[in-house]
C-alpha atoms as a PDB file:
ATOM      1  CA  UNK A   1     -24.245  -9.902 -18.110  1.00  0.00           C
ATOM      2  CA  UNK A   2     -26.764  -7.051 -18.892  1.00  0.00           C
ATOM      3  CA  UNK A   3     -29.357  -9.304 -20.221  1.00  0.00           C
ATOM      4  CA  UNK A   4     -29.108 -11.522 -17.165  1.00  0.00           C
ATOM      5  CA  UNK A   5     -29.629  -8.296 -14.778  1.00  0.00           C
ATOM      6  CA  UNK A   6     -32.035  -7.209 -16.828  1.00  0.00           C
ATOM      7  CA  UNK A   7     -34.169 -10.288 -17.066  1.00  0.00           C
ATOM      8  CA  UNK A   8     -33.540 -10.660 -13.047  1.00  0.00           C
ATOM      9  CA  UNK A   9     -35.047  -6.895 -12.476  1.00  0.00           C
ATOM     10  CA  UNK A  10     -37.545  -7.046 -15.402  1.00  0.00           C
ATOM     11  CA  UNK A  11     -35.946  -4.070 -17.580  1.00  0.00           C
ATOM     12  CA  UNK A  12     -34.586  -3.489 -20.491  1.00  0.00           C
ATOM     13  CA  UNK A  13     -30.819  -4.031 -21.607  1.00  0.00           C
ATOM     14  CA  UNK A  14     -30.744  -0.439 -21.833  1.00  0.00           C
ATOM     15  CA  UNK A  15     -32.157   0.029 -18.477  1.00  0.00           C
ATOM     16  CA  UNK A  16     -29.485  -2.269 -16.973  1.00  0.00           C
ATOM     17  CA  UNK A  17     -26.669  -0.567 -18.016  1.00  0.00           C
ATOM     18  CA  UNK A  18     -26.738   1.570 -15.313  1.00  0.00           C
ATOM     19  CA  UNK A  19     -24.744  -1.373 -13.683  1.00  0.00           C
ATOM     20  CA  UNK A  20     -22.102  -1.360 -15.856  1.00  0.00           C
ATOM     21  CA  UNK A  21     -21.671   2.623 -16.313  1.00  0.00           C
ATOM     22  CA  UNK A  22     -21.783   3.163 -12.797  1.00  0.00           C
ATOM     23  CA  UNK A  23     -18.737   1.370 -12.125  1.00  0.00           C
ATOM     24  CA  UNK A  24     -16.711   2.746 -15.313  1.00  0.00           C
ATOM     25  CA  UNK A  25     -16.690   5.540 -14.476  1.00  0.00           C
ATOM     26  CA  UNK A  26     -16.812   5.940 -10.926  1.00  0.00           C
ATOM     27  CA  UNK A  27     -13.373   3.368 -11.315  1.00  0.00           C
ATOM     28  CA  UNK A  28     -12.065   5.747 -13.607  1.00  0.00           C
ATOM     29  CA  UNK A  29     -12.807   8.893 -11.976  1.00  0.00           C
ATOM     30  CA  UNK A  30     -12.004   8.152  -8.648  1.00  0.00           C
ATOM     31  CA  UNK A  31      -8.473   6.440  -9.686  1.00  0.00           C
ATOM     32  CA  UNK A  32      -6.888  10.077  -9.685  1.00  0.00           C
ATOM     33  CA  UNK A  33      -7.736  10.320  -5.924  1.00  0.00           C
ATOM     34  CA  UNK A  34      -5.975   7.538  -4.916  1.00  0.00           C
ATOM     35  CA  UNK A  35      -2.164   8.643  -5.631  1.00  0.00           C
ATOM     36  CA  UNK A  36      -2.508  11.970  -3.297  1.00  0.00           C
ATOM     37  CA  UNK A  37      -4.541   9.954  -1.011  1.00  0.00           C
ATOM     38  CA  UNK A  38      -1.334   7.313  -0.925  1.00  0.00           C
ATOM     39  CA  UNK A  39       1.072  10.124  -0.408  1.00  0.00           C
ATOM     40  CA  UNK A  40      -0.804  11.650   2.506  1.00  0.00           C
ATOM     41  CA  UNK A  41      -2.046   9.251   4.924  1.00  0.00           C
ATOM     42  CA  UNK A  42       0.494   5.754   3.391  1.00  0.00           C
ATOM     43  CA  UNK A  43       0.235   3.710   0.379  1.00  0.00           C
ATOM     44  CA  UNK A  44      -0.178   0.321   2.209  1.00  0.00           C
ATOM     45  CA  UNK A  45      -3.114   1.805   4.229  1.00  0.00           C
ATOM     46  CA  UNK A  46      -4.603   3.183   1.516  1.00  0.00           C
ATOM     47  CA  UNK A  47      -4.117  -0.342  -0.856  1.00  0.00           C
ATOM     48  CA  UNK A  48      -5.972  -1.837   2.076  1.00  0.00           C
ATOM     49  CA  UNK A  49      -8.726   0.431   2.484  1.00  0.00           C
ATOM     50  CA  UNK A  50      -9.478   0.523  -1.084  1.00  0.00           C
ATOM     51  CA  UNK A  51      -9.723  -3.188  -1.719  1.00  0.00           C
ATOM     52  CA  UNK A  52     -11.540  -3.269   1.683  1.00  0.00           C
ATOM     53  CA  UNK A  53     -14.389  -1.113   1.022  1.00  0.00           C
ATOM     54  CA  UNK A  54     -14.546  -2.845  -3.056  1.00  0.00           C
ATOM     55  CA  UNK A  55     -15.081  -6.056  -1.257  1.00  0.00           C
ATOM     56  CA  UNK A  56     -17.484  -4.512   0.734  1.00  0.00           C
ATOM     57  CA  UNK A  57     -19.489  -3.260  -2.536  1.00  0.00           C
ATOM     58  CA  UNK A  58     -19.420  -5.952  -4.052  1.00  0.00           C
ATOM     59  CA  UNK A  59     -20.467  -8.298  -1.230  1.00  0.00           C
ATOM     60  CA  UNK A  60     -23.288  -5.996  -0.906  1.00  0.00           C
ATOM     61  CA  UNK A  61     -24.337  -5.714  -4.510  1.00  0.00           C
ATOM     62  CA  UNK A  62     -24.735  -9.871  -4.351  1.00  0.00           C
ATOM     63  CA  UNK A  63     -27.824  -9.177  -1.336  1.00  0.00           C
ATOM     64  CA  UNK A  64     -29.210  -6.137  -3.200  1.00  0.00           C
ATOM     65  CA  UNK A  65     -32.853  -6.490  -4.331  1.00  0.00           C
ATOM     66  CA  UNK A  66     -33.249  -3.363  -6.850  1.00  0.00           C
ATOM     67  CA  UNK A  67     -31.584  -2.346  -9.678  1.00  0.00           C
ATOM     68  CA  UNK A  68     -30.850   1.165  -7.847  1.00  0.00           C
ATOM     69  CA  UNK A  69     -29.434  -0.113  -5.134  1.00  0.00           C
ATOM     70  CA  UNK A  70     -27.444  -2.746  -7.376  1.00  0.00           C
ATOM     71  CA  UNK A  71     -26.544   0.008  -9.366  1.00  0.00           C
ATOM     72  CA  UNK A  72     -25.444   1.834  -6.075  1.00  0.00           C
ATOM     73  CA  UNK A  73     -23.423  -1.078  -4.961  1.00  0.00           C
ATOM     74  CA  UNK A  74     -21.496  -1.176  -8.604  1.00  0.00           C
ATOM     75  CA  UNK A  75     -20.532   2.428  -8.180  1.00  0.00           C
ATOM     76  CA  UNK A  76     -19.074   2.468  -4.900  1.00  0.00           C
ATOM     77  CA  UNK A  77     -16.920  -0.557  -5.764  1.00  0.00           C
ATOM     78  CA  UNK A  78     -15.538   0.753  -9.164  1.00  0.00           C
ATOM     79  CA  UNK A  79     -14.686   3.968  -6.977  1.00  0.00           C
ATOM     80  CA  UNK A  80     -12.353   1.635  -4.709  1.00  0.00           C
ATOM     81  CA  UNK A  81     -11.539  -0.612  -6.967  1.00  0.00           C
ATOM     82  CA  UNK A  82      -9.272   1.541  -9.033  1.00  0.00           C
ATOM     83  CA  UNK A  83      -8.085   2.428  -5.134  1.00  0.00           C
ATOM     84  CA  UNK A  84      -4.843  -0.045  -5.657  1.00  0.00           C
ATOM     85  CA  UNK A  85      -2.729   0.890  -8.750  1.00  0.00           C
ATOM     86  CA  UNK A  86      -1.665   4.607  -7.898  1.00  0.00           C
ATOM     87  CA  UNK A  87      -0.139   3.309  -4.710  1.00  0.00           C
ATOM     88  CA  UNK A  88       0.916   0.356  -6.289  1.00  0.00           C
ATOM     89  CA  UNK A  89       2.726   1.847  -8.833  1.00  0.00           C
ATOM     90  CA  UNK A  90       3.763   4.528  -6.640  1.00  0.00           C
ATOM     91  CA  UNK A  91       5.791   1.912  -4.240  1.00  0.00           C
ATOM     92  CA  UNK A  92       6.693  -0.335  -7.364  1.00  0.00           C
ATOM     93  CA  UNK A  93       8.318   2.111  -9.616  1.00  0.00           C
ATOM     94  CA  UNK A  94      10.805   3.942  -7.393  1.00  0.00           C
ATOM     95  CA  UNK A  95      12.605   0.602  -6.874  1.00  0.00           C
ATOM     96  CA  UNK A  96      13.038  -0.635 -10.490  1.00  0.00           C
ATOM     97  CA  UNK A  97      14.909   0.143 -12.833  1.00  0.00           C
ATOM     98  CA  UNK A  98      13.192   0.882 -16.527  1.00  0.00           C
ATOM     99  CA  UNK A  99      14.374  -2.135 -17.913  1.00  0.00           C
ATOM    100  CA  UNK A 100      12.180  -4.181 -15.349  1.00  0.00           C
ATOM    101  CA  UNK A 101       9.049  -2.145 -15.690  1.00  0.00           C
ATOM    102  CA  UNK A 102       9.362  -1.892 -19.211  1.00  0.00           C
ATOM    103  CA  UNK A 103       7.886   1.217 -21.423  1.00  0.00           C
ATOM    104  CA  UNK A 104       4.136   1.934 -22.453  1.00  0.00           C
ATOM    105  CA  UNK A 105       3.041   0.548 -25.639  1.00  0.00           C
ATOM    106  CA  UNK A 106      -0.103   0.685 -27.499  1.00  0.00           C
ATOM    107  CA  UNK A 107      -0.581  -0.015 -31.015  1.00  0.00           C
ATOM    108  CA  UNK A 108      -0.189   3.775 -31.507  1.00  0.00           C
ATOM    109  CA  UNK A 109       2.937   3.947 -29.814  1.00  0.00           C
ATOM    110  CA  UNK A 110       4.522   0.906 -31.112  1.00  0.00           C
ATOM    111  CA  UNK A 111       3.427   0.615 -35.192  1.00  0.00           C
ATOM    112  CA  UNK A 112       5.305  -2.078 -35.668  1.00  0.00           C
ATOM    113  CA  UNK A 113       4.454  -4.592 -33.500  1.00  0.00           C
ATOM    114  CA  UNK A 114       1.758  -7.523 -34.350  1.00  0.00           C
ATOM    115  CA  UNK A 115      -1.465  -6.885 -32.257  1.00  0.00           C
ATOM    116  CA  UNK A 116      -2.828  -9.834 -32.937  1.00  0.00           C
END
């Protein structure tokens, strides 16, 4: 992807980036927000709003003509994009039982398992 933006804006991969960092971490900043924000003002609303205003960013980042404002676009929809999961998981695990959700494991956490 970064050497097609790049080419499109005439900069370097390096320059381009700024796409792609933009929306890590405003998606994983922004994701801590989202579970308050759920308990305050409704987890469906907020679910909604979030994946609203991502569409919105990223329908806007397909019109934009500079790599700032594409850049600009990417960070505002990694900031909603994350806006789902808190309030998912916040409705989701209260009604299921462990055995349905299932415990974390990463290949830290579970050394025996294949990872292949």
């Amino acid at each position: 992807m970064l050497p097609q933006v790049a080419h499109e804006f005439g900069v370097t991969p390096g320059g381009a980036s700024i796409v792609v960092t933009g929306f890590a971490i405003s998606y994983g900043l922004c994701q801590i927000f989202y579970g308050p924000l759920g308990e305050r003002f409704g987890k469906y609303r907020i679910i909604v709003i979030a994946t609203l205003f991502s569409a919105l960013g990223v329908a806007a980042a397909a019109f934009a003509d500079t790599l700032p404002m594409l850049g600009l676009c990417r960070l505002a929809s990694g900031a909603h994009r994350r806006g789902d999961h808190p309030p998912v998981d916040g409705l989701y695990r209260p009604t299921s039982s462990r055995t349905r959700t299932g415990r974390p494991c990463s290949p830290a956490s579970c050394p025996g398992r294949s990872w292949a």
